[in-house]
Protein backbone atom coordinates (compact mmCIF):
# COMPACT_ATOMS: atom_id res chain seq x y z
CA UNK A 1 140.63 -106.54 7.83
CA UNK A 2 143.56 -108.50 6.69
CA UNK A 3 143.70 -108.02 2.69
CA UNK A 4 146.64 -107.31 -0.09
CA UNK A 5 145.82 -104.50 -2.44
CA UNK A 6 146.92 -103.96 -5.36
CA UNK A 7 147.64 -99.84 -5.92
CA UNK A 8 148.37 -98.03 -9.04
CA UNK A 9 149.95 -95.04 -8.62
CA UNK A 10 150.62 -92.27 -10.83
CA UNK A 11 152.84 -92.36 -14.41
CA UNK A 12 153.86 -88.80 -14.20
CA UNK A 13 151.20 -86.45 -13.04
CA UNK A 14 150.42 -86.70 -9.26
CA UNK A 15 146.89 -85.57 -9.77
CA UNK A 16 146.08 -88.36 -11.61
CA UNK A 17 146.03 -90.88 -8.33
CA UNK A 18 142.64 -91.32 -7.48
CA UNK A 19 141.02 -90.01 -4.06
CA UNK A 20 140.22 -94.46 -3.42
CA UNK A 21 144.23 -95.35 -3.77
CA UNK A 22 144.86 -92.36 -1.16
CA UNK A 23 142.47 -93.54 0.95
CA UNK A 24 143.66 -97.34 0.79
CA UNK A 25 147.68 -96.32 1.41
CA UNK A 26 146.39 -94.36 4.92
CA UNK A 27 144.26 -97.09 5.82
CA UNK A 28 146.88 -99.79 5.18
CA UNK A 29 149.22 -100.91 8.21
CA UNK A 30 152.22 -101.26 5.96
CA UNK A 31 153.46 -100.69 2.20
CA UNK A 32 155.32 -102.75 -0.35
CA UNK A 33 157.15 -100.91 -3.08
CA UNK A 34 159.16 -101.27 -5.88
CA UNK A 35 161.80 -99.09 -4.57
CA UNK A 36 161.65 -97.42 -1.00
CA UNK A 37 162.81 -94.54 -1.94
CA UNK A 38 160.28 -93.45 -5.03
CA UNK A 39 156.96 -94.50 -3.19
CA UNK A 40 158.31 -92.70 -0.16
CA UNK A 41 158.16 -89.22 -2.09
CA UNK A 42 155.00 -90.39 -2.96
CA UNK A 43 153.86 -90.93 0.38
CA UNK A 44 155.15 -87.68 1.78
CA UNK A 45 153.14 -85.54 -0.56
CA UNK A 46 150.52 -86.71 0.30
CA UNK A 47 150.97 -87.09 4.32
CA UNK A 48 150.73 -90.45 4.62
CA UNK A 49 153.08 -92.22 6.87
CA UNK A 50 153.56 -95.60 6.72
CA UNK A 51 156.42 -98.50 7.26
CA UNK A 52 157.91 -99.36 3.46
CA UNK A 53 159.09 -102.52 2.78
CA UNK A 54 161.04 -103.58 -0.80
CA UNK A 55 159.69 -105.72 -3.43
CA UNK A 56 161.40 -106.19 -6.41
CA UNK A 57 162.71 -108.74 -9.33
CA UNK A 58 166.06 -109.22 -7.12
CA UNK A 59 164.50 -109.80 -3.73
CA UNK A 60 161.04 -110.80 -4.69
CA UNK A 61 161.25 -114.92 -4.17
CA UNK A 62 163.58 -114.08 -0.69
CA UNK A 63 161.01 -112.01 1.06
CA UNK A 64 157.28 -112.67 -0.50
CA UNK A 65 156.53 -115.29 2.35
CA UNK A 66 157.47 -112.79 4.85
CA UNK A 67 155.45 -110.27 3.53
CA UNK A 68 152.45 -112.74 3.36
CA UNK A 69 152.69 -113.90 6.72
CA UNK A 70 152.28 -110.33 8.23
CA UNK A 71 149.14 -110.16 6.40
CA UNK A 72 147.86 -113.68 7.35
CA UNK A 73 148.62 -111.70 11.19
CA UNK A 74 145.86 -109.69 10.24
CA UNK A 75 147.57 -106.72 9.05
CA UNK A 76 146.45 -105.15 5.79
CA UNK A 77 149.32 -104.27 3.05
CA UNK A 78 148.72 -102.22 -0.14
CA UNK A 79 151.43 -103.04 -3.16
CA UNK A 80 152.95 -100.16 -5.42
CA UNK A 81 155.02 -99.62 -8.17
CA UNK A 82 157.12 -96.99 -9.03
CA UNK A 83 154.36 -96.08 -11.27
CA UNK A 84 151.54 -97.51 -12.86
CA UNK A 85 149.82 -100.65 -12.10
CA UNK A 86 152.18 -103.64 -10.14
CA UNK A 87 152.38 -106.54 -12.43
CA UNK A 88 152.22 -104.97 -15.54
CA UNK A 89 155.95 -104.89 -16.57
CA UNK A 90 156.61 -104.44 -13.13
CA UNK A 91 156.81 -106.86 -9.83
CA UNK A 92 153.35 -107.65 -8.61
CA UNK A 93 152.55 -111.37 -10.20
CA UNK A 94 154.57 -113.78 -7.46
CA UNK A 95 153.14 -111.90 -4.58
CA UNK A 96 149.80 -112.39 -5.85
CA UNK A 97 150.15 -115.64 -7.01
CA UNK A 98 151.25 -117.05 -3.36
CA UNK A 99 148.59 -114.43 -1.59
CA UNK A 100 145.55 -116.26 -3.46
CA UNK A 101 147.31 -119.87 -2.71
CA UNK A 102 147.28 -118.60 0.86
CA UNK A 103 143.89 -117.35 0.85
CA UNK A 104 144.52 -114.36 1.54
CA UNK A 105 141.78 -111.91 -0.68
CA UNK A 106 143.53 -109.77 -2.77
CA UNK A 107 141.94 -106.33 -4.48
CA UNK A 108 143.08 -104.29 -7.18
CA UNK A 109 142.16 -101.08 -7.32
CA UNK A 110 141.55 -99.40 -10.86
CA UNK A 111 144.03 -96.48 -11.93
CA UNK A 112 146.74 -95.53 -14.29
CA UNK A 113 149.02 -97.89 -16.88
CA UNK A 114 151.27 -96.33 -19.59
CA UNK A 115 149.92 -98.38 -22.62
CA UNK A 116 146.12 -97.60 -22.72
CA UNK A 117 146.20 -93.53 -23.37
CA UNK A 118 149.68 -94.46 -25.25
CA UNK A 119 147.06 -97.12 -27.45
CA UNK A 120 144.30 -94.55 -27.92
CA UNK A 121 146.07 -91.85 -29.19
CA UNK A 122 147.74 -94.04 -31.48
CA UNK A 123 144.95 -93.91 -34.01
CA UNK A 124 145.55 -97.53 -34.21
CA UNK A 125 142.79 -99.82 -33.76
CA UNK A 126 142.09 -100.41 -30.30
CA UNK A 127 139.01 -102.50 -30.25
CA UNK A 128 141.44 -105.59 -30.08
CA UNK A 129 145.23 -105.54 -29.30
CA UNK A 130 147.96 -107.58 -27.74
CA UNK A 131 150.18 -106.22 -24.99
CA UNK A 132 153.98 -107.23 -25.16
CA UNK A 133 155.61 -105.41 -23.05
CA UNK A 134 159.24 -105.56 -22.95
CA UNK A 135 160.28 -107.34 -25.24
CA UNK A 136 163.35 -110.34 -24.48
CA UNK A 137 166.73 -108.49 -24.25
CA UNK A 138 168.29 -111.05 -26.20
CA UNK A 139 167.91 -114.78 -25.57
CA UNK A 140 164.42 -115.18 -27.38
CA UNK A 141 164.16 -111.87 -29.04
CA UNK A 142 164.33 -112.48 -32.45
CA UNK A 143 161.91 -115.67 -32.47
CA UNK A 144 159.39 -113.61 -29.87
CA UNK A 145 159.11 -111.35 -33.05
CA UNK A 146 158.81 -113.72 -35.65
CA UNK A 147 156.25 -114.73 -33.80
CA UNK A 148 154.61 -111.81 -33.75
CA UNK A 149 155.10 -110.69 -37.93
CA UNK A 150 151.40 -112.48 -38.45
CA UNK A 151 149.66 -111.24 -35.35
CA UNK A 152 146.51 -108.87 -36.83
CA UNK A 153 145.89 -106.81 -33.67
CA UNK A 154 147.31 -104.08 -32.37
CA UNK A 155 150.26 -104.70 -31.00
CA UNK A 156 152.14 -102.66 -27.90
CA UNK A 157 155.43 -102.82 -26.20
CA UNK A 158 157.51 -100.93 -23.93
CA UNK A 159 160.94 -99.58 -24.50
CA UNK A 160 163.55 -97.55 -22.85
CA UNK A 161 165.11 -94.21 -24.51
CA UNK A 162 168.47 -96.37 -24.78
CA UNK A 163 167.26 -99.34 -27.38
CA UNK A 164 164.39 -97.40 -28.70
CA UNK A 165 166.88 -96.87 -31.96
CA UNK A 166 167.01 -100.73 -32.31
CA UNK A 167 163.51 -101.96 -30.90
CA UNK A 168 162.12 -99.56 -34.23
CA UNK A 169 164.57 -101.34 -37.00
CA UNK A 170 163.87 -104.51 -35.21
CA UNK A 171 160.28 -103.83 -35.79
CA UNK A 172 160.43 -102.78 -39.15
CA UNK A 173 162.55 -105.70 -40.06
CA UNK A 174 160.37 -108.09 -39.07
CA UNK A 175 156.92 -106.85 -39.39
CA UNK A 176 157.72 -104.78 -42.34
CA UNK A 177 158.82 -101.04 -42.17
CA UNK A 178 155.36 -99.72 -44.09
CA UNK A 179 153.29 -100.10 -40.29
CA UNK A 180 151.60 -97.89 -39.35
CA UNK A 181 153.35 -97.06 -36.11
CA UNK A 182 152.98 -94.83 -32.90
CA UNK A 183 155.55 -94.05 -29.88
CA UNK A 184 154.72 -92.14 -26.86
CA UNK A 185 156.92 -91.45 -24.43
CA UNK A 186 156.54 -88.90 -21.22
CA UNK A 187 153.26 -89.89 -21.27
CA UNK A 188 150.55 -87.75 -18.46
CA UNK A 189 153.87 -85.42 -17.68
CA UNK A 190 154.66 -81.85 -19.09
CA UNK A 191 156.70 -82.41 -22.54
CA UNK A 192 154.60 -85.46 -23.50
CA UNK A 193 154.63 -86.40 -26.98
CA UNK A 194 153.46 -88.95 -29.15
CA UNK A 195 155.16 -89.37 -32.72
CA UNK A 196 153.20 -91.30 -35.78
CA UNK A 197 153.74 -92.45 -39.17
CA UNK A 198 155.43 -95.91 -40.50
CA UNK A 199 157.90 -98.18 -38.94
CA UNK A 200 160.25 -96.65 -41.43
CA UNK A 201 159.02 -93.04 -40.90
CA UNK A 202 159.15 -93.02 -37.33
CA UNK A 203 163.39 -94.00 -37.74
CA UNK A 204 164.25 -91.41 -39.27
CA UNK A 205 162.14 -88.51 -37.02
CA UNK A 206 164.21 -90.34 -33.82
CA UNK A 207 167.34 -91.08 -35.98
CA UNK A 208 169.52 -88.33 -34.19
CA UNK A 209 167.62 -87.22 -31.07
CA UNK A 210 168.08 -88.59 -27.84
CA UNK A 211 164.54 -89.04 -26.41
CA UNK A 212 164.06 -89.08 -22.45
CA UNK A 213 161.27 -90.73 -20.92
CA UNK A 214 159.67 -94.67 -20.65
CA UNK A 215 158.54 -95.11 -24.15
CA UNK A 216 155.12 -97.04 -26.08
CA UNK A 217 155.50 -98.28 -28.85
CA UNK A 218 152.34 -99.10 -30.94
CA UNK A 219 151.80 -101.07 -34.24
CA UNK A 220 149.48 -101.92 -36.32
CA UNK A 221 148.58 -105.68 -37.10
CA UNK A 222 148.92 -107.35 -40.03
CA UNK A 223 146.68 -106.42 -42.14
């Protein structure tokens, strides 16, 4: 049956994809990834062969009708980030977006995403929160957290090791640097780690290291 799914696939340990997701990639006729080369480890471990095709934020808009029209053929096509869940911080929205316009039925399986174990063992509140992702490099930045300085749930964003440094005094600047605060980084591989205390405590345990890994940040509303 002709249908897009939507695959999560694991954030660092390879036992946590689920026995559905391998199922779905070695029923599928063909796979769209992030980037051919990571999903095709992926694949290999686990002995599935399948044609790869690229889907990212540089090609996305040039190839997503292409990609459709194979599956309005009749062929079935599962969609993967490098890991995690596609659409959350990563491509997957256009490509869904035009597949529902196009009737095509669309299916997303269930599986892993950086933020919720990163929000859990935050010992923040978790009942209510607001995901933010990356935040705006630098047109919008500053206003996108002024915006946020009176938000009173949880709030979580994603960060690379390289403006970690910054994204924390940013933070603290504008939300004020007595938060309570978490960052997780590494998170489901072997030296994961999460760090807590304030805005302001949390700068000076990362002041001279030089962390490795995709990084969560959590914070605590406004209280």
């Amino acid at each position: 049956m002709s249908k897009l799914y939507i695959v999560p696939t694991p954030i660092g340990n390879l036992e946590d994809i689920t026995f559905r997701a391998i199922k779905v990639l070695q029923a599928v006729d063909f796979v769209i990834a992030e980037d051919t080369r990571v999903s095709g480890i992926l694949l290999k471990h686990f002995q599935i062969s399948k044609p790869i095709y690229a889907y990212h934020k540089f090609n996305e808009h040039q190839v997503v009708m292409r990609l459709l029209e194979r599956i309005q053929g009749g062929e079935s096509a599962a969609l993967v980030s490098d890991a995690g869940t596609p659409g959350i911080s990563d491509p997957g929205f256009l490509l869904v977006r035009e597949a529902i316009k196009s009737n095509i039925e669309v299916e997303c399986l269930p599986g892993p995403t950086a933020f919720i174990p990163a929000l859990i063992v935050s010992g923040l509140p978790c009942e209510r929160f607001c995901f933010e992702g990356f935040l705006p490099q630098k047109k919008g930045r500053q206003k996108r957290l002024q915006e946020l300085k009176e938000e009173v749930r949880t709030l979580i964003f994603y960060e690379s090791p390289q403006r970690v440094h910054k994204t924390l005094e940013q933070l603290a600047e504008y939300l004020g640097s007595h938060r309570r605060a978490s960052l997780s980084r590494e998170i489901s591989k072997i030296h994961e780690q999460t760090l807590r205390g304030t805005l302001e405590e949390l700068i000076a345990t990362i002041q001279d290291k030089n962390l490795k890994g995709e990084i969560v940040i959590c914070v605590e509303g406004k209280r």
